[in-house]
C-alpha atoms as a PDB file:
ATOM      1  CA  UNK A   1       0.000   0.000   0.000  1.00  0.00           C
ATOM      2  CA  UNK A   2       2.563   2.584   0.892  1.00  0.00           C
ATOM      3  CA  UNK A   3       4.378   1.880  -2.479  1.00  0.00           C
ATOM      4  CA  UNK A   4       1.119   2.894  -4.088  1.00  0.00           C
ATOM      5  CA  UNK A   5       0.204   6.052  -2.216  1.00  0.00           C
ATOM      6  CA  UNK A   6       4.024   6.919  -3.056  1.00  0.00           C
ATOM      7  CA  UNK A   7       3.364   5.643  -6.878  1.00  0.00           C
ATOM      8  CA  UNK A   8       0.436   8.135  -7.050  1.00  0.00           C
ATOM      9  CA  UNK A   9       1.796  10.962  -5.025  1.00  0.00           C
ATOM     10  CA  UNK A  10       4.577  11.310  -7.578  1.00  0.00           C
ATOM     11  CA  UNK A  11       1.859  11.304 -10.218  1.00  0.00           C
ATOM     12  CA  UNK A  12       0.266  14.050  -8.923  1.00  0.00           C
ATOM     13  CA  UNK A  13       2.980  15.669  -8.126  1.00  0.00           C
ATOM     14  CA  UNK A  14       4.200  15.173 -12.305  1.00  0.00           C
ATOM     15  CA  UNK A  15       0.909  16.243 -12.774  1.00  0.00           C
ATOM     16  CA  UNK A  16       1.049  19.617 -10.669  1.00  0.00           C
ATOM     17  CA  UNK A  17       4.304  20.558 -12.534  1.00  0.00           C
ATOM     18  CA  UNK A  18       2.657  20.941 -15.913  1.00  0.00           C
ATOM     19  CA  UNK A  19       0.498  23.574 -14.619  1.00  0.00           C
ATOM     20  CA  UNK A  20       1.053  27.056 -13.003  1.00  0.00           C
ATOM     21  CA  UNK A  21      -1.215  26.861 -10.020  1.00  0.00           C
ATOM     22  CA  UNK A  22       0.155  24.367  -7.143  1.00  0.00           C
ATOM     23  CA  UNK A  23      -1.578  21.919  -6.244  1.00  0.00           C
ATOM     24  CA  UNK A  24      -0.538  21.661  -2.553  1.00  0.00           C
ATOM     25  CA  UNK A  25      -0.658  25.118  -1.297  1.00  0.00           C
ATOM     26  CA  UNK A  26      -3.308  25.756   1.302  1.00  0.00           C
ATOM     27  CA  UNK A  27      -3.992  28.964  -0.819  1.00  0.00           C
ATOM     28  CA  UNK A  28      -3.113  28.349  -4.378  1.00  0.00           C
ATOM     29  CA  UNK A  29      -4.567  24.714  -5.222  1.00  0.00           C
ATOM     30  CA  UNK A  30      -4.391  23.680  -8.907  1.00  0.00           C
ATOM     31  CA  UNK A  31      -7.775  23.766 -10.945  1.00  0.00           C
ATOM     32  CA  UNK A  32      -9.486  20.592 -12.022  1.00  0.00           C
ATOM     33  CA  UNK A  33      -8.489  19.839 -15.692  1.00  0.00           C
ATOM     34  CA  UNK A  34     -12.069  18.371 -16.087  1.00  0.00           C
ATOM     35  CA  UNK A  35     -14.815  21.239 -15.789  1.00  0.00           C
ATOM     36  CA  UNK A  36     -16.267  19.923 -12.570  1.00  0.00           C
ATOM     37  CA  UNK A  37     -17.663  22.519 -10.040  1.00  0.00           C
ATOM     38  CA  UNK A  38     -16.774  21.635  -6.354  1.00  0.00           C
ATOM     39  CA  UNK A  39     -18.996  21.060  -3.752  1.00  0.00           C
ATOM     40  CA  UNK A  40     -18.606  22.034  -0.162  1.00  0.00           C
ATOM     41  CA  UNK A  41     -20.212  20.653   2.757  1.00  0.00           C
ATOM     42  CA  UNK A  42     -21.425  22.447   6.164  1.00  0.00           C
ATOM     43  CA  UNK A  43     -19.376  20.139   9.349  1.00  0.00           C
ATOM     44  CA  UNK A  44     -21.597  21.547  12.015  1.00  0.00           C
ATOM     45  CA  UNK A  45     -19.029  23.502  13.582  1.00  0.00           C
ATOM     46  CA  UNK A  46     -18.802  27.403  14.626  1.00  0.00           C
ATOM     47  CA  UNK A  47     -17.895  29.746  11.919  1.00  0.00           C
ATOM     48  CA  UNK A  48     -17.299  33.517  11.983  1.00  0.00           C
ATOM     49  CA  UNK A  49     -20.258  36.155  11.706  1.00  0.00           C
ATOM     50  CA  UNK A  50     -21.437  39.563  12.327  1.00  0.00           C
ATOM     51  CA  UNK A  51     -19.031  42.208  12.871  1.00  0.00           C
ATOM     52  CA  UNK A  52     -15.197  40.628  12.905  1.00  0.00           C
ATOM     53  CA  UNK A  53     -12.073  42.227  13.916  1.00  0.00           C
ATOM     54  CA  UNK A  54      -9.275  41.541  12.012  1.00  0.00           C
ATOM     55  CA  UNK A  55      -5.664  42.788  13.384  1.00  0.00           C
ATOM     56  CA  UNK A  56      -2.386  43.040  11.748  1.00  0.00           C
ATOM     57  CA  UNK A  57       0.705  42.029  12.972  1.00  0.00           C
ATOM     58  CA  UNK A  58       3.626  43.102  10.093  1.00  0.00           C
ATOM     59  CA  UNK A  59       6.634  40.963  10.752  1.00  0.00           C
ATOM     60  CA  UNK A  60       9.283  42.138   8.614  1.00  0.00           C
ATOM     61  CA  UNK A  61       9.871  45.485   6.802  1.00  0.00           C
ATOM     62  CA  UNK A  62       6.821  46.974   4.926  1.00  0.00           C
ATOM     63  CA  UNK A  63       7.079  50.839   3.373  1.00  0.00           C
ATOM     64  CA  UNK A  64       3.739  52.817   4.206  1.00  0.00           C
ATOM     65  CA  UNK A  65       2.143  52.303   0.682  1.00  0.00           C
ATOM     66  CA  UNK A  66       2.970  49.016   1.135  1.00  0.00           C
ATOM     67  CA  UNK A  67       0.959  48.754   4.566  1.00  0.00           C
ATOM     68  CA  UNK A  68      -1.987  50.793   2.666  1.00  0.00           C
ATOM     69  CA  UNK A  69      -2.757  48.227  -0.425  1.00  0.00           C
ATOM     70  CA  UNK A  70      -3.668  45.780   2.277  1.00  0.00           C
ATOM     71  CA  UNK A  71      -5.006  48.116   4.742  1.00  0.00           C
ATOM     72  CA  UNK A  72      -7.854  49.554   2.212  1.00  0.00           C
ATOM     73  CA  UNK A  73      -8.728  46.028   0.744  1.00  0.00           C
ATOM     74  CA  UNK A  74      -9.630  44.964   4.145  1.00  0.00           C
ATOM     75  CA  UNK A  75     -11.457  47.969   4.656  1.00  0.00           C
ATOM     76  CA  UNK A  76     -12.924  47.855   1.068  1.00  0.00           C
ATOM     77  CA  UNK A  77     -14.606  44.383   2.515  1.00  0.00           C
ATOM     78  CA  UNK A  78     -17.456  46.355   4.507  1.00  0.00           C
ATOM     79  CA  UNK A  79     -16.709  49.894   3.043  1.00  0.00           C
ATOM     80  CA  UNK A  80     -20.296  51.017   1.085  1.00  0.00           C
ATOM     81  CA  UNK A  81     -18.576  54.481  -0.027  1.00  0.00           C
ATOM     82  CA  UNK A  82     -17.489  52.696  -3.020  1.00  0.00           C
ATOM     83  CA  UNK A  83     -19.901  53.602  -5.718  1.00  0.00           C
ATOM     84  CA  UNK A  84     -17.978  51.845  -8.664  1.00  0.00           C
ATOM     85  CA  UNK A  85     -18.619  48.566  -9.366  1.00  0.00           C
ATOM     86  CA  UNK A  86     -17.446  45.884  -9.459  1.00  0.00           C
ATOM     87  CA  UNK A  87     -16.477  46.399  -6.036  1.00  0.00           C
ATOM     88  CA  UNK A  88     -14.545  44.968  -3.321  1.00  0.00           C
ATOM     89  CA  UNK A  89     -17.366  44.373  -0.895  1.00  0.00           C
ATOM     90  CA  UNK A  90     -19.815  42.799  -3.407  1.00  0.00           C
ATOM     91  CA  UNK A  91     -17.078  40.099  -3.828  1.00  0.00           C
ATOM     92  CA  UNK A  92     -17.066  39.409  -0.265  1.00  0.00           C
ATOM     93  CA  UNK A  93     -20.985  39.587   0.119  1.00  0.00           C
ATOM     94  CA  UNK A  94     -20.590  36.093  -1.236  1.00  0.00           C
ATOM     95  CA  UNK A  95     -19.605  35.367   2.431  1.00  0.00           C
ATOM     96  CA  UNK A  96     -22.941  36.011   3.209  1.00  0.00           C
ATOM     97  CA  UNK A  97     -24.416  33.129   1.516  1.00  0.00           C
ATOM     98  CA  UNK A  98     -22.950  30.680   4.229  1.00  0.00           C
ATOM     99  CA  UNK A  99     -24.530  29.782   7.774  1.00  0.00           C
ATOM    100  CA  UNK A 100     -24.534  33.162   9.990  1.00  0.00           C
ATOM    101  CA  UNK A 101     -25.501  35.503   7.668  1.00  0.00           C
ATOM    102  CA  UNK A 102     -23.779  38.893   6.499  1.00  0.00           C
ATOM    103  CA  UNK A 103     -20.282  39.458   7.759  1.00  0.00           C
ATOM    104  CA  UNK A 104     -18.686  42.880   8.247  1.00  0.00           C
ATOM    105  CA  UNK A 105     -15.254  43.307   8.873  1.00  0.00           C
ATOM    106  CA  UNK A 106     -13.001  46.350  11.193  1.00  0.00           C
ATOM    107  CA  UNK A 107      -9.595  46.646  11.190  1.00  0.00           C
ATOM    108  CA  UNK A 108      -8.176  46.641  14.685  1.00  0.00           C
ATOM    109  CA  UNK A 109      -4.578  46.596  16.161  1.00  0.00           C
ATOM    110  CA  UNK A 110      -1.827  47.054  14.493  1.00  0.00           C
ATOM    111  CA  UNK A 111       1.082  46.015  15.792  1.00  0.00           C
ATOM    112  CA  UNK A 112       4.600  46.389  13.544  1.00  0.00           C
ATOM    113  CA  UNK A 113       7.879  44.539  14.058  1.00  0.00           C
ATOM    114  CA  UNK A 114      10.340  45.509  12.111  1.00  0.00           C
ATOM    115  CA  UNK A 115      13.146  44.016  13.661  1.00  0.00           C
ATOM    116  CA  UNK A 116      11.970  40.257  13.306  1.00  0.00           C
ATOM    117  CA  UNK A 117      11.952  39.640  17.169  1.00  0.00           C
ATOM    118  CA  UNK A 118      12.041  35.993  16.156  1.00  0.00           C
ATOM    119  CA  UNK A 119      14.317  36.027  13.489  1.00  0.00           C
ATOM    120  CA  UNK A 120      13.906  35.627   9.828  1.00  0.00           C
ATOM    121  CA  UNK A 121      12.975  31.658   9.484  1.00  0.00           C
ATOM    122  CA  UNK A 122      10.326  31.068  11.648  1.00  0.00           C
ATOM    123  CA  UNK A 123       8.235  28.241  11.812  1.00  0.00           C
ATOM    124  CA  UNK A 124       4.452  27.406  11.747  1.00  0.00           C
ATOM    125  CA  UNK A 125       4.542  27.549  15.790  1.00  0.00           C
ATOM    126  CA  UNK A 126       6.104  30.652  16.030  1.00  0.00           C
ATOM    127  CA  UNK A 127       3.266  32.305  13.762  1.00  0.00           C
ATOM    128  CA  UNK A 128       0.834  30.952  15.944  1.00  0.00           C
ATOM    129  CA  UNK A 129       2.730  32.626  18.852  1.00  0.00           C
ATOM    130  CA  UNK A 130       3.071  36.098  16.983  1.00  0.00           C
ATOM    131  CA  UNK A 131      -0.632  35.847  15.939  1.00  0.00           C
ATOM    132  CA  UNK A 132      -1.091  35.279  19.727  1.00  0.00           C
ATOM    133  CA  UNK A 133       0.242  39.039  20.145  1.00  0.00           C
ATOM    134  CA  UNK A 134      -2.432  40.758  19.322  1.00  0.00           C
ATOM    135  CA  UNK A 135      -5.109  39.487  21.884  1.00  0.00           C
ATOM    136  CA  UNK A 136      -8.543  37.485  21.146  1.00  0.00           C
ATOM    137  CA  UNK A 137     -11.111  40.636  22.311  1.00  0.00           C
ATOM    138  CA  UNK A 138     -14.522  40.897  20.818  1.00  0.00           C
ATOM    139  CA  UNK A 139     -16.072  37.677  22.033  1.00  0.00           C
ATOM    140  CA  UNK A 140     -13.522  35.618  20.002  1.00  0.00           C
ATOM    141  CA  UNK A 141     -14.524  37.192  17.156  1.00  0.00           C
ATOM    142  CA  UNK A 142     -11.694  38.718  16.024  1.00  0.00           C
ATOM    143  CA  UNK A 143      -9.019  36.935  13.182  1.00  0.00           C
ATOM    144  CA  UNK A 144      -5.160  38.025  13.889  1.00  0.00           C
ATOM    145  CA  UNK A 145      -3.090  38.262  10.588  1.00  0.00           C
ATOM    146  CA  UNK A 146       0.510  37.646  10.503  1.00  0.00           C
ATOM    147  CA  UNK A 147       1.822  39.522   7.348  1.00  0.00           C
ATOM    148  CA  UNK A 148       5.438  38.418   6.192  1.00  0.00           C
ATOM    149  CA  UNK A 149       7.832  40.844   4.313  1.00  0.00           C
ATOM    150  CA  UNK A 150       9.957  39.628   1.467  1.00  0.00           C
ATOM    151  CA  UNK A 151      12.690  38.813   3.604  1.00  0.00           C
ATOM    152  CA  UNK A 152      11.655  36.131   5.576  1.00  0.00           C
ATOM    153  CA  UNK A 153      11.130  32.352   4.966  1.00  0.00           C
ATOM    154  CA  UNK A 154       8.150  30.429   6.755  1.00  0.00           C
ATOM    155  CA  UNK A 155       8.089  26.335   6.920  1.00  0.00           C
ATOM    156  CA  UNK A 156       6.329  25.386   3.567  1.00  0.00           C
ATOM    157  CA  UNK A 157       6.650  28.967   2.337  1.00  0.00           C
ATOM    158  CA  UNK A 158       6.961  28.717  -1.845  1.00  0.00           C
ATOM    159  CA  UNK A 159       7.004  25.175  -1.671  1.00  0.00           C
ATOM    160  CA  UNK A 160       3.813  23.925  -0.426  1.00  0.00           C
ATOM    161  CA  UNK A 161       1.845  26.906   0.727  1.00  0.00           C
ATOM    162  CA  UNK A 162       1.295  31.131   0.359  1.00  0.00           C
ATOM    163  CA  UNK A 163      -0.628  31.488   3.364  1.00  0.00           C
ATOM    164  CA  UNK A 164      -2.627  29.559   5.483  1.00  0.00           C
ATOM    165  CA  UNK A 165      -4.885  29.870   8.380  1.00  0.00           C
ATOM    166  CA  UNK A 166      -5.567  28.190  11.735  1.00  0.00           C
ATOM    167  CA  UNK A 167      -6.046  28.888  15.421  1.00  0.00           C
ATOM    168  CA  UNK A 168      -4.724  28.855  18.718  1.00  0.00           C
ATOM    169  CA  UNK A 169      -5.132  29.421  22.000  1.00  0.00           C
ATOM    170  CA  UNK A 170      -4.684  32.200  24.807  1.00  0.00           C
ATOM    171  CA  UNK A 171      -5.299  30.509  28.000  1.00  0.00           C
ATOM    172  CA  UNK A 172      -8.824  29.231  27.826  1.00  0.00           C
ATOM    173  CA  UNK A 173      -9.842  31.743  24.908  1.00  0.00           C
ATOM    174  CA  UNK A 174      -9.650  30.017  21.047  1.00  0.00           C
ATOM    175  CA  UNK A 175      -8.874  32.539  18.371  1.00  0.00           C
ATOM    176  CA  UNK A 176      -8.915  32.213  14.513  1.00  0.00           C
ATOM    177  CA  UNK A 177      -5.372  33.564  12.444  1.00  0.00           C
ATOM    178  CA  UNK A 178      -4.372  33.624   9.524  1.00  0.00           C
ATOM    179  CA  UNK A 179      -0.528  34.616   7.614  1.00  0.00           C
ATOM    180  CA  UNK A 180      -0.075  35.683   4.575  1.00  0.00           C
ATOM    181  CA  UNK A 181       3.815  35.897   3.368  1.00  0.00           C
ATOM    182  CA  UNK A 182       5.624  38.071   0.269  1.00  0.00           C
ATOM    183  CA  UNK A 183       6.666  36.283  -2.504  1.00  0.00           C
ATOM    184  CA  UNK A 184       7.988  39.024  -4.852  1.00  0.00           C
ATOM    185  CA  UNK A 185      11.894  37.812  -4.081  1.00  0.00           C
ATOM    186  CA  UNK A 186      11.570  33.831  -3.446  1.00  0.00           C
ATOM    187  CA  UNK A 187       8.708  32.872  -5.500  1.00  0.00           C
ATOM    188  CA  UNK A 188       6.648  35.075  -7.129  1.00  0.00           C
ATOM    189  CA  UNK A 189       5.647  32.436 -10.272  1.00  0.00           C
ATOM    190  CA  UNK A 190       4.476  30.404  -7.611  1.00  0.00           C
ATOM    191  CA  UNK A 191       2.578  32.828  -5.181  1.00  0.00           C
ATOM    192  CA  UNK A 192       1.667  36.138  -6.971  1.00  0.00           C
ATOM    193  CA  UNK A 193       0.705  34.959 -10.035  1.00  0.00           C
ATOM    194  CA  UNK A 194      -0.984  35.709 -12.711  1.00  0.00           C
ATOM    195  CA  UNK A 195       1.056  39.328 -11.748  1.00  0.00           C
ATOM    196  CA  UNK A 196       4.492  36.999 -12.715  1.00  0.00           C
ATOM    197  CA  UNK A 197       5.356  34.236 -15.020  1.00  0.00           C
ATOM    198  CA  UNK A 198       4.413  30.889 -13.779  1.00  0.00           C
ATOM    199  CA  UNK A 199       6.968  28.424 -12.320  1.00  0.00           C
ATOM    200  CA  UNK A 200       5.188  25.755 -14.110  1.00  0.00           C
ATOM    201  CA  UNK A 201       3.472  25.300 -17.299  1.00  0.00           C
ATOM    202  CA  UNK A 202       2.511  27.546 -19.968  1.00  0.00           C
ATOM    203  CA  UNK A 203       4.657  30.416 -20.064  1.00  0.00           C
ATOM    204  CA  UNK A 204       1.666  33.518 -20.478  1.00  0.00           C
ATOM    205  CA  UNK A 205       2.313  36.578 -20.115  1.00  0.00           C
ATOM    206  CA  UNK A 206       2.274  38.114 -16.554  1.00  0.00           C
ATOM    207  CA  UNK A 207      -0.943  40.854 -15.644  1.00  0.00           C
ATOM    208  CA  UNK A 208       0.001  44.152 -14.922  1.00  0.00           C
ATOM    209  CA  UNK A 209      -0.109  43.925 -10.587  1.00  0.00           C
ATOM    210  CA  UNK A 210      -3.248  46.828  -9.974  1.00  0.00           C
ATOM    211  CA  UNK A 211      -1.143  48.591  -7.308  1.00  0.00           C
ATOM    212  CA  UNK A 212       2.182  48.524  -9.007  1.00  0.00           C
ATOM    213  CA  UNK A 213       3.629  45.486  -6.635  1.00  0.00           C
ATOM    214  CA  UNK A 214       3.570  42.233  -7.705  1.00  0.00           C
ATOM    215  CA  UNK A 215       4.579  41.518  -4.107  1.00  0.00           C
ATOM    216  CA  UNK A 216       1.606  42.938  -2.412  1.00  0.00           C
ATOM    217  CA  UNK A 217      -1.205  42.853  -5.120  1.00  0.00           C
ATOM    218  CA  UNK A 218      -0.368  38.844  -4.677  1.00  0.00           C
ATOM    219  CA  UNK A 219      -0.374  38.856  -1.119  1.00  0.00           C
ATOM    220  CA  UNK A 220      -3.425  40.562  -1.194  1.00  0.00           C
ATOM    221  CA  UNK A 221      -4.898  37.574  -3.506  1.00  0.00           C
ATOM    222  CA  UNK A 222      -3.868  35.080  -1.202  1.00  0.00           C
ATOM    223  CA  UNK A 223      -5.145  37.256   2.110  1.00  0.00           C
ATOM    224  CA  UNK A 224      -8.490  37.195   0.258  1.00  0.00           C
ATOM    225  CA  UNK A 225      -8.285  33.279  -0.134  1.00  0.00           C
ATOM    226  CA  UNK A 226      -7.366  32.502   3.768  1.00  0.00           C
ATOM    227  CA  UNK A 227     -10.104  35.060   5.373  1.00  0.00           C
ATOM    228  CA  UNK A 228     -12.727  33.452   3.500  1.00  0.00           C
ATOM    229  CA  UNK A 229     -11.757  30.269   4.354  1.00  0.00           C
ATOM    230  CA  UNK A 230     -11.219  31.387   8.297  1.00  0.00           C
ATOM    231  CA  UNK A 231     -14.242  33.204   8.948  1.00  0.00           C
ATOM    232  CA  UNK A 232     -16.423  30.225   7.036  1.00  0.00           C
ATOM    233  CA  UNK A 233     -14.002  27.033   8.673  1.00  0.00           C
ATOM    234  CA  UNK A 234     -12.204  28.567  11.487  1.00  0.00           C
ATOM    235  CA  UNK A 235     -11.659  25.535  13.107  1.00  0.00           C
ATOM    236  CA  UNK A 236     -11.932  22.901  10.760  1.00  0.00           C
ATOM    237  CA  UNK A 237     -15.601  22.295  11.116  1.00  0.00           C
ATOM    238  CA  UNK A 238     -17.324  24.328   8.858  1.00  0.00           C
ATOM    239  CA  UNK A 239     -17.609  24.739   5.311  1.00  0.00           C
ATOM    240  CA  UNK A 240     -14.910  22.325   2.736  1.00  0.00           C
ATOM    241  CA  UNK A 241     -14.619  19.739   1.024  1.00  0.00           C
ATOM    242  CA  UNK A 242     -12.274  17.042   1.290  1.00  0.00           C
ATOM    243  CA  UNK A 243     -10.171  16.020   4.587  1.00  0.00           C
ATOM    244  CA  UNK A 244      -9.936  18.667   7.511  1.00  0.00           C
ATOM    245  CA  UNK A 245      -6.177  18.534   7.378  1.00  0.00           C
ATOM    246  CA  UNK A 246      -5.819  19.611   3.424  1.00  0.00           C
ATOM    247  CA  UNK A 247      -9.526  21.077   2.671  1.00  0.00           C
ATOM    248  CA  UNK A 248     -10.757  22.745  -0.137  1.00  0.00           C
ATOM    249  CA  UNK A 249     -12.396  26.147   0.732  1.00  0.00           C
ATOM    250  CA  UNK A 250     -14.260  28.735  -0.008  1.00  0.00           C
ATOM    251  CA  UNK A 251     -11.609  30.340  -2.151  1.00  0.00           C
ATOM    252  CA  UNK A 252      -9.098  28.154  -2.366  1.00  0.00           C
ATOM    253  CA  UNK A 253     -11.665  25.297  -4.547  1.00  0.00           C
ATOM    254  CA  UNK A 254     -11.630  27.648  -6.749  1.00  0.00           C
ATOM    255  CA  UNK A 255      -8.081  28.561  -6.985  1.00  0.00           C
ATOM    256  CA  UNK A 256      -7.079  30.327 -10.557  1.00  0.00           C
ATOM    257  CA  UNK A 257     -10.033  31.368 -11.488  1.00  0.00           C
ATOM    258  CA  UNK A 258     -10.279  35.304 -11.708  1.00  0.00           C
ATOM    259  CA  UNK A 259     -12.783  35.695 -14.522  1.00  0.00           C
ATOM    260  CA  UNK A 260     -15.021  34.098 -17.053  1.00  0.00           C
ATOM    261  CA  UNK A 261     -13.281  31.720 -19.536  1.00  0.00           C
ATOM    262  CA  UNK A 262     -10.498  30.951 -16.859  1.00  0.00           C
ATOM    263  CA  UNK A 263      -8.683  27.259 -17.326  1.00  0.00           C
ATOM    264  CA  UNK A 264      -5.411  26.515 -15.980  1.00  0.00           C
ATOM    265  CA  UNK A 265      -2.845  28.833 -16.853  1.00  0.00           C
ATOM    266  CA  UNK A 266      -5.424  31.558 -17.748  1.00  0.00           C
ATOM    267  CA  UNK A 267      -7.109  33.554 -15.283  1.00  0.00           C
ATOM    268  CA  UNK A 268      -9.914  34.174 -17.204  1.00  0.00           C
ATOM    269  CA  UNK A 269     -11.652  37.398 -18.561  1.00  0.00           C
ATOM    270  CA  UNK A 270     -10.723  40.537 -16.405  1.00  0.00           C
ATOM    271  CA  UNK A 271     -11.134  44.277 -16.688  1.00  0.00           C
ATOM    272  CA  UNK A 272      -7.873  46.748 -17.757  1.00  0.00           C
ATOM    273  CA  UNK A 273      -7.200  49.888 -16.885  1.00  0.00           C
ATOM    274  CA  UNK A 274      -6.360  51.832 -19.914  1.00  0.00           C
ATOM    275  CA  UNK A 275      -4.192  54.369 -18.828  1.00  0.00           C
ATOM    276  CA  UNK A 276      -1.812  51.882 -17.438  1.00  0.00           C
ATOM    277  CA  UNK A 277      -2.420  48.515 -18.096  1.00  0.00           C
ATOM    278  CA  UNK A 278      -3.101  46.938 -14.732  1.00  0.00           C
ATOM    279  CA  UNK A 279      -5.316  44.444 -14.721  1.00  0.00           C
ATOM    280  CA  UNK A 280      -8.279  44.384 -12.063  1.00  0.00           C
ATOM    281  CA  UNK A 281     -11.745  42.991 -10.763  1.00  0.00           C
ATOM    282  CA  UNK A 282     -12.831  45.061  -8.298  1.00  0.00           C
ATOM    283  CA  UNK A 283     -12.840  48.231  -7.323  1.00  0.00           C
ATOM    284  CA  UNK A 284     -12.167  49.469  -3.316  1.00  0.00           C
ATOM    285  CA  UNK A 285     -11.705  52.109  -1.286  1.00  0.00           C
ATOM    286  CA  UNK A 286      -9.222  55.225  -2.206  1.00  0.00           C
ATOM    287  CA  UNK A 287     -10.108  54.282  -5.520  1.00  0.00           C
ATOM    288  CA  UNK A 288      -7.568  50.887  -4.892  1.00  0.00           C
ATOM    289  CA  UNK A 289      -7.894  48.508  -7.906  1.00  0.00           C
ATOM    290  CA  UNK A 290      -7.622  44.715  -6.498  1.00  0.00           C
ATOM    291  CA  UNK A 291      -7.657  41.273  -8.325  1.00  0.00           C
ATOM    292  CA  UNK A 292      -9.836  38.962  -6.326  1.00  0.00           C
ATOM    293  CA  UNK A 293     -10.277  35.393  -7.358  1.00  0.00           C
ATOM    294  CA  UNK A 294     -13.528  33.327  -7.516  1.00  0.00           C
ATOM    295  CA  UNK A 295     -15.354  32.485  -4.232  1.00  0.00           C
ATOM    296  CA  UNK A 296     -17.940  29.666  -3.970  1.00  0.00           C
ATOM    297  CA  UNK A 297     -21.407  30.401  -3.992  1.00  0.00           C
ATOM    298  CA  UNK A 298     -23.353  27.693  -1.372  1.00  0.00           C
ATOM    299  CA  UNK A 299     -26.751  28.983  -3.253  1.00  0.00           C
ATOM    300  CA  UNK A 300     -25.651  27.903  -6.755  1.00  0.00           C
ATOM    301  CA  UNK A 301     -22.552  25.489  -5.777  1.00  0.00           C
ATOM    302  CA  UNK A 302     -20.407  27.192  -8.387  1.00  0.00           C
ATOM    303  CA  UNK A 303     -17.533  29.150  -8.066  1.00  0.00           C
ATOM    304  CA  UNK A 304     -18.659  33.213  -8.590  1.00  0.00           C
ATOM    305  CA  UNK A 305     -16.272  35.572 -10.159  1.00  0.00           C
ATOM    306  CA  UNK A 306     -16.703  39.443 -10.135  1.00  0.00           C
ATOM    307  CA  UNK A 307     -16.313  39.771 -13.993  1.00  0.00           C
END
């Protein structure tokens, strides 16, 4: 048996190499080459609703504009000022579908440390423990984010994973995180595209990034993947499909997809800005461009894109 599992773990892994979309990342899993919608399933556990606070926790060294492309898509989520569409917070309306009803979403602490108080290669522990930094107010209804600057290198980071989200504990208090990592210097292909050429497969041309940082405008892709999936499974008992351990979310079942027409290697049909290029979605706050990929819609079980 274990020569088999091997047998057909090298298979997919052959098979994961011939297309630019990994298949094992907890954020970036490969499309289906067959056109075969996925199906997630409710586990009866607690997930996320009403109003959640999500603070930030930079590890690493971010510049100011830097700090701001992520700052206003996470305030784009429950921001109506935006009149153009489409928007930001119609994407994540979609959340709204699940059990518990409309989610809002307030930026809270934000804590900055820029002189890597736990070095530069840290492991999935010590993200729990910096996530742990920021405190578990509001009820438990909060989600701390670890954002990682270029610089430093995370267990699984580029090879397996761009992000990923769990929880932990502060003495008898459970709390939902998430971390997010930037990928512009070890693996861009791999974690900010369609915004670079792909490490794998079909070598299309790279999108414009909207905010002029492949880095970022990919980090913010991948932030978008792991707080869906966190405020719909934050423990691994509410919505996906497949085994707890490696589950297929809300976002991340529908990995690649970023417009209509999108198959493996092409993200699909998305809007351009003419002036410069860049290639966007959705529109936020501070007139922020983002690229947000298809989320799953529990009403029609198919995975909903923007454009």
């Amino acid at each position: 048996m274990a020569a088999t599992v091997h047998f057909f773990s090298l298979l997919l892994l052959l098979f994961c190499f011939a297309f630019p979309t990994p298949c094992f990342a907890t954020t970036r899993k490969l499309s289906a080459l067959v056109e075969q919608q996925p199906l997630l399933k409710y586990h009866n556990g607690p997930v996320l609703k009403g109003n959640i606070t999500v603070n930030l926790l930079w590890y690493g060294k971010f510049s100011s504009t830097q700090r701001s492309i992520i700052v206003d898509f996470l305030n784009s989520l429950s921001s109506a000022k935006t009149t153009s569409s489409p928007s930001v917070l119609s994407w994540w309306k979609t959340t709204g579908k699940y059990r518990g009803g409309s989610r809002s979403i307030v930026v809270g602490k934000q804590i900055l440390d820029n002189k890597y108080s736990l070095g530069k290669a840290l492991k999935t522990s010590q993200l729990t423990a910096l996530a742990s930094k920021a405190g578990h107010g509001n009820g438990g209804n909060v989600v701390n984010v670890v954002l990682t600057s270029a610089d430093v290198t995370v267990d699984g980071f580029c090879m397996s994973r761009c992000g990923t989200h769990g929880s932990g504990r502060v003495k008898k208090s459970r709390f939902a995180y998430a971390w997010v990592g930037n990928s512009v210097s070890q693996c861009p292909g791999y974690c900010a595209w369609p915004f670079h050429q792909p490490m794998y497969g079909p070598q299309t041309p790279p999108l414009v990034a909207p905010n002029v940082d492949v880095g970022v405008d990919g980090m913010v892709i991948n932030l978008a993947t792991v707080l869906a999936g966190t405020v719909t499974n934050p423990f691994d008992s509410g919505y996906f499909q497949g085994p707890a351990e490696a589950p297929l979310e809300a976002v991340s079942a529908c990995t690649g997809i970023f417009g209509k027409g999108a198959y493996p290697g092409y993200p699909g049909d998305v809007l351009v800005e003419k002036t410069t290029g860049a290639s966007y979605n959705a529109v936020g706050v501070n007139g922020r461009k983002y690229l947000l990929p298809a989320m799953w819609d529990p009403q029609t079980s198919t995975c909903k894109t923007l454009v």
